[in-house]
C-alpha atoms as a PDB file:
ATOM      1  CA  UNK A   1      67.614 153.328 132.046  1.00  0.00           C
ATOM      2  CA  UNK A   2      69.629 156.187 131.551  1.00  0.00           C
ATOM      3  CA  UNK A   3      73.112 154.298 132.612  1.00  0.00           C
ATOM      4  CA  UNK A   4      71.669 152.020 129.526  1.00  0.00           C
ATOM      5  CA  UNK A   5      70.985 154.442 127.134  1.00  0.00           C
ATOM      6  CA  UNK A   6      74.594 156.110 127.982  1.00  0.00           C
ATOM      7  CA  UNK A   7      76.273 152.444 127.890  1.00  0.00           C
ATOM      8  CA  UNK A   8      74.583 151.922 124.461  1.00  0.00           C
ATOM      9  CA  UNK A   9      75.563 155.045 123.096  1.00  0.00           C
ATOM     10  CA  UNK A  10      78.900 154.742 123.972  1.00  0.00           C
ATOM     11  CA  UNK A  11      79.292 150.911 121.785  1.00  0.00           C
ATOM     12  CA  UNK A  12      77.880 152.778 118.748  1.00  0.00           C
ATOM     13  CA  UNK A  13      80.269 155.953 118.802  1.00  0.00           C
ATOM     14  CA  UNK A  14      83.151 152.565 119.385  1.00  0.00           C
ATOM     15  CA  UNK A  15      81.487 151.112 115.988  1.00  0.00           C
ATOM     16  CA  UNK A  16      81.327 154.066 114.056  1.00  0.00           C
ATOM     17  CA  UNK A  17      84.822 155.346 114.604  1.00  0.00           C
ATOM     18  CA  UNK A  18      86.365 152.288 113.419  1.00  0.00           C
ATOM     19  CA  UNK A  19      84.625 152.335 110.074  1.00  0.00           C
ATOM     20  CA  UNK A  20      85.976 154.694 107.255  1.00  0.00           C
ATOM     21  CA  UNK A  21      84.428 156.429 104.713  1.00  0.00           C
ATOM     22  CA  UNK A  22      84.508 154.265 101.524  1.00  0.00           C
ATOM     23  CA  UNK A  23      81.776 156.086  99.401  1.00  0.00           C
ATOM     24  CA  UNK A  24      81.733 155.498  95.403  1.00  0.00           C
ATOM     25  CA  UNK A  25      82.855 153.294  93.056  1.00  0.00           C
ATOM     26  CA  UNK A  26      86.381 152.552  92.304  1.00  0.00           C
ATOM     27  CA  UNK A  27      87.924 151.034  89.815  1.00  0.00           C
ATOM     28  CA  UNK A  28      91.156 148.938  90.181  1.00  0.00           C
ATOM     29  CA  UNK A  29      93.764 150.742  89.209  1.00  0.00           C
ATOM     30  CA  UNK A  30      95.382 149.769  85.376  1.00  0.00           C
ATOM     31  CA  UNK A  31      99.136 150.241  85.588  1.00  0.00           C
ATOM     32  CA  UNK A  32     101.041 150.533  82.133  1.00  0.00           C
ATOM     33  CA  UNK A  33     100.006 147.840  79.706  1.00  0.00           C
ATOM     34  CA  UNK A  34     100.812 147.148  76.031  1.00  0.00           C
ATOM     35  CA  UNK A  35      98.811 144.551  73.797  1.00  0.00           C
ATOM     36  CA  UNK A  36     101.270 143.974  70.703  1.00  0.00           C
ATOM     37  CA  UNK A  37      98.571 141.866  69.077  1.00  0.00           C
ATOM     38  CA  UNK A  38      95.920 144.787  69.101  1.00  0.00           C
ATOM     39  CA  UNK A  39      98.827 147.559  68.762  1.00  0.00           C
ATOM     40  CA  UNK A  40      97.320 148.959  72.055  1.00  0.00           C
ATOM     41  CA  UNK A  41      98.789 150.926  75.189  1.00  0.00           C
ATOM     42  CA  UNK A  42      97.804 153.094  78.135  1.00  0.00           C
ATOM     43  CA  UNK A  43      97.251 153.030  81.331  1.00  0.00           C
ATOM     44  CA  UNK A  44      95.913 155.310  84.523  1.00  0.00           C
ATOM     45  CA  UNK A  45      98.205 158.402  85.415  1.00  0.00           C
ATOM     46  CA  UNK A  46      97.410 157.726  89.294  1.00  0.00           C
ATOM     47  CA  UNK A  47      98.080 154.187  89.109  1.00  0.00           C
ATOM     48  CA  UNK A  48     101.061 155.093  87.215  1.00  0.00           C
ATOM     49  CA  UNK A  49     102.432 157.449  89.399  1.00  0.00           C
ATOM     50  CA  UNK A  50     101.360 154.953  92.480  1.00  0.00           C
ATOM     51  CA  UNK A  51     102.745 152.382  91.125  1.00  0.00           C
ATOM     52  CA  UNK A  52     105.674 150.546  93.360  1.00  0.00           C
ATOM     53  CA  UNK A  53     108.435 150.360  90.457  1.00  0.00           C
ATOM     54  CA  UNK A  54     110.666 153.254  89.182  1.00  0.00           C
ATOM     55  CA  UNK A  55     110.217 152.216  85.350  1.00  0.00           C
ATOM     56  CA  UNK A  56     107.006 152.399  84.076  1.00  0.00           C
ATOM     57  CA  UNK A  57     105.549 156.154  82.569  1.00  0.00           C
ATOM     58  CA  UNK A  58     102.873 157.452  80.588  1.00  0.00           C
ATOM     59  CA  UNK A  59     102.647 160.620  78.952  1.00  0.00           C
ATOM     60  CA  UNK A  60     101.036 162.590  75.517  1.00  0.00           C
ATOM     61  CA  UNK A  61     102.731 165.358  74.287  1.00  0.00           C
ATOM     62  CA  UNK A  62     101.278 167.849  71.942  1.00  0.00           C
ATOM     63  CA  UNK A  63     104.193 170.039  70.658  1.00  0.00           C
ATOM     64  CA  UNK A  64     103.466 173.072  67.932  1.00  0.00           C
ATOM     65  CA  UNK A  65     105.905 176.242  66.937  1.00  0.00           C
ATOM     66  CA  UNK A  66     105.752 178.382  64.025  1.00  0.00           C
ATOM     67  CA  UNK A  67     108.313 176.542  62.053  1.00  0.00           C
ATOM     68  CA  UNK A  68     105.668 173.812  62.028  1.00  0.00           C
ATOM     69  CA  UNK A  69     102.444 173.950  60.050  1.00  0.00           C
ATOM     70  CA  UNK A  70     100.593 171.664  62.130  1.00  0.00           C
ATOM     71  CA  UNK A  71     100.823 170.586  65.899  1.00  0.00           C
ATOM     72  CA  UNK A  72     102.064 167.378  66.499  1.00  0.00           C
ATOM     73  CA  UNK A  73     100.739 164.715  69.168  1.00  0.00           C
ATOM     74  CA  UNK A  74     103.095 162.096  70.804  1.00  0.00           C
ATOM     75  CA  UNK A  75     102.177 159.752  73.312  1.00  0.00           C
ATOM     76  CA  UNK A  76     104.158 157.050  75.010  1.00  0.00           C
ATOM     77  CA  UNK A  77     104.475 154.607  77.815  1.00  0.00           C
ATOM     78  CA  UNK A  78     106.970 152.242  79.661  1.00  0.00           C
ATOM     79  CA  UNK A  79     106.213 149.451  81.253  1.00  0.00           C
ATOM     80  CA  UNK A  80     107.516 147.954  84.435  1.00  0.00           C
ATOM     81  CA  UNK A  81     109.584 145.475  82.548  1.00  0.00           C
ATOM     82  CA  UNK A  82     110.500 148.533  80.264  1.00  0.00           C
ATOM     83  CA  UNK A  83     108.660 147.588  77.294  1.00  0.00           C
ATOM     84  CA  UNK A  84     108.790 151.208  75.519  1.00  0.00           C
ATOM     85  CA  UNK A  85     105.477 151.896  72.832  1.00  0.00           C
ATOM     86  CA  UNK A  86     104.331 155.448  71.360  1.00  0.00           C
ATOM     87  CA  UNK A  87     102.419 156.814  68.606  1.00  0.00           C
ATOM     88  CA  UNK A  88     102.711 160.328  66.798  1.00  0.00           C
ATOM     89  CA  UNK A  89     100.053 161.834  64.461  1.00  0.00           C
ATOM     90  CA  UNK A  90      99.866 165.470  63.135  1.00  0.00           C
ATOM     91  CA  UNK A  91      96.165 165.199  62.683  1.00  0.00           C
ATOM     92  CA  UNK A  92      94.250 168.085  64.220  1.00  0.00           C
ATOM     93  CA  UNK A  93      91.282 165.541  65.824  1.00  0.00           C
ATOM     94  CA  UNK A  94      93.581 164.140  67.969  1.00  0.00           C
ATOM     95  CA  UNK A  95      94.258 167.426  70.074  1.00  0.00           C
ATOM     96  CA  UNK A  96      90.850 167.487  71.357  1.00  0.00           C
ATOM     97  CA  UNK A  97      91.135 164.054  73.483  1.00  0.00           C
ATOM     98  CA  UNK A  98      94.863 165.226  74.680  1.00  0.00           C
ATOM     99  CA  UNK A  99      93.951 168.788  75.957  1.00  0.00           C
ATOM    100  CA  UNK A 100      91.235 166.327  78.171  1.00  0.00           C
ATOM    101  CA  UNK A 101      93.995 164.654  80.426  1.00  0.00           C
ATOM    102  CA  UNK A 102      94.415 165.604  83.699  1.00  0.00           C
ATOM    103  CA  UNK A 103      96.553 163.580  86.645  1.00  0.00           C
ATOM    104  CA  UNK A 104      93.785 161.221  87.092  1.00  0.00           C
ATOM    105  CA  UNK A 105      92.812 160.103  83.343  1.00  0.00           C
ATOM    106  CA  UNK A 106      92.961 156.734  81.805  1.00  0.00           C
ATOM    107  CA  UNK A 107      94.913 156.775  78.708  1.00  0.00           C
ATOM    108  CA  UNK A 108      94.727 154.484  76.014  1.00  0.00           C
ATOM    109  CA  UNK A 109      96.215 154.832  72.120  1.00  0.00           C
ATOM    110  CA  UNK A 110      96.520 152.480  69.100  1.00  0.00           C
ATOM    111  CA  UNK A 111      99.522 152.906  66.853  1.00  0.00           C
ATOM    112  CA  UNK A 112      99.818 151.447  62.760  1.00  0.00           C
ATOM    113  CA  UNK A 113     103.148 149.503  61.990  1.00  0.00           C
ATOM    114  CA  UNK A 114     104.511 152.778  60.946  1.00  0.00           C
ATOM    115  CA  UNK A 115     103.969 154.421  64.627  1.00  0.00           C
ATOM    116  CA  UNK A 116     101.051 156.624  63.669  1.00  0.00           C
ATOM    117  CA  UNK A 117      98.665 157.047  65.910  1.00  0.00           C
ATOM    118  CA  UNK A 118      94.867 155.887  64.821  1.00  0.00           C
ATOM    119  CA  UNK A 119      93.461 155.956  68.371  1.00  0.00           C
ATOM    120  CA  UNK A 120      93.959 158.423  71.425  1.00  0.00           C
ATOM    121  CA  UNK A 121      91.252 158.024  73.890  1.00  0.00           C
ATOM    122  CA  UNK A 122      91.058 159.725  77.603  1.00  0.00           C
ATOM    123  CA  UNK A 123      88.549 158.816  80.290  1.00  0.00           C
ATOM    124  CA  UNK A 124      87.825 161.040  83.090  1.00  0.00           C
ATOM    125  CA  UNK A 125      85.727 159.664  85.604  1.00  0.00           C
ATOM    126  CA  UNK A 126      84.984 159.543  89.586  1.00  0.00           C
ATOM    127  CA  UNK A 127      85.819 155.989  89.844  1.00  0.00           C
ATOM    128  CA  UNK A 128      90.130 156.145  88.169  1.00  0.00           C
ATOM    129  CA  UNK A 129      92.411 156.264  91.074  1.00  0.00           C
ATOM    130  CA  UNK A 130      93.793 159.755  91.912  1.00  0.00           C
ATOM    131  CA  UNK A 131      97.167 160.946  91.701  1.00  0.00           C
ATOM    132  CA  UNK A 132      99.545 160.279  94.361  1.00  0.00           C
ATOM    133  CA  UNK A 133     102.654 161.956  95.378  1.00  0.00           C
END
């Protein structure tokens, strides 16, 4: 019995220590995209920054100094096939949602024909892929 109970033990340490930890939902991960129809952009920083090509970026920018009266919010991407879209807007609202990203948000902004920003929206959240070297 006890050769059994050793034998048995053995087969489930052999089961367990091939399966990995895989806890929590993930989403998969949204590399740079623009929709010219919808004047849309954005994209996950990790997926970004894991992302197998050399071209594509995304980044938001809020610049101030004293010469300027109000700070001013830029945000851009590149796409892998180097498709280059941004947005500016000197509207104070739109520092809130900026000073939110981290390395692991999800990024999205909407631009009028004349490149100002009328969207800037950042998702933090358990499930975006992380940031990889």
């Amino acid at each position: 019995m006890r050769k059994t109970l050793t034998w048995l033990a053995g087969i489930a340490l052999l089961l367990l220590a091939g399966h990995t930890a895989d806890a929590g939902f993930k989403s998969d991960p949204i590399t740079v995209f623009v929709n010219e129809s919808s004047k849309e952009a954005g994209g996950q920083i990790g997926a970004v920054r894991a992302s197998s090509d050399s071209t594509q970026w995304i980044v938001c920018t809020v610049d101030a100094s004293d010469d300027i009266p109000n700070p001013g919010v830029i945000c851009s991407v590149s796409t892998a096939a180097g498709v280059y879209r941004s947005c500016v807007t000197t509207a104070p609202k739109y520092l809130q949602p900026v000073s939110a990203l981290n390395n692991d948000s999800l990024v999205k902004f909407r631009w009028r024909s004349d490149g100002q920003c009328v969207l800037i929206s950042v998702s933090n959240g358990s499930y975006q892929q992380p940031k990889q070297p």
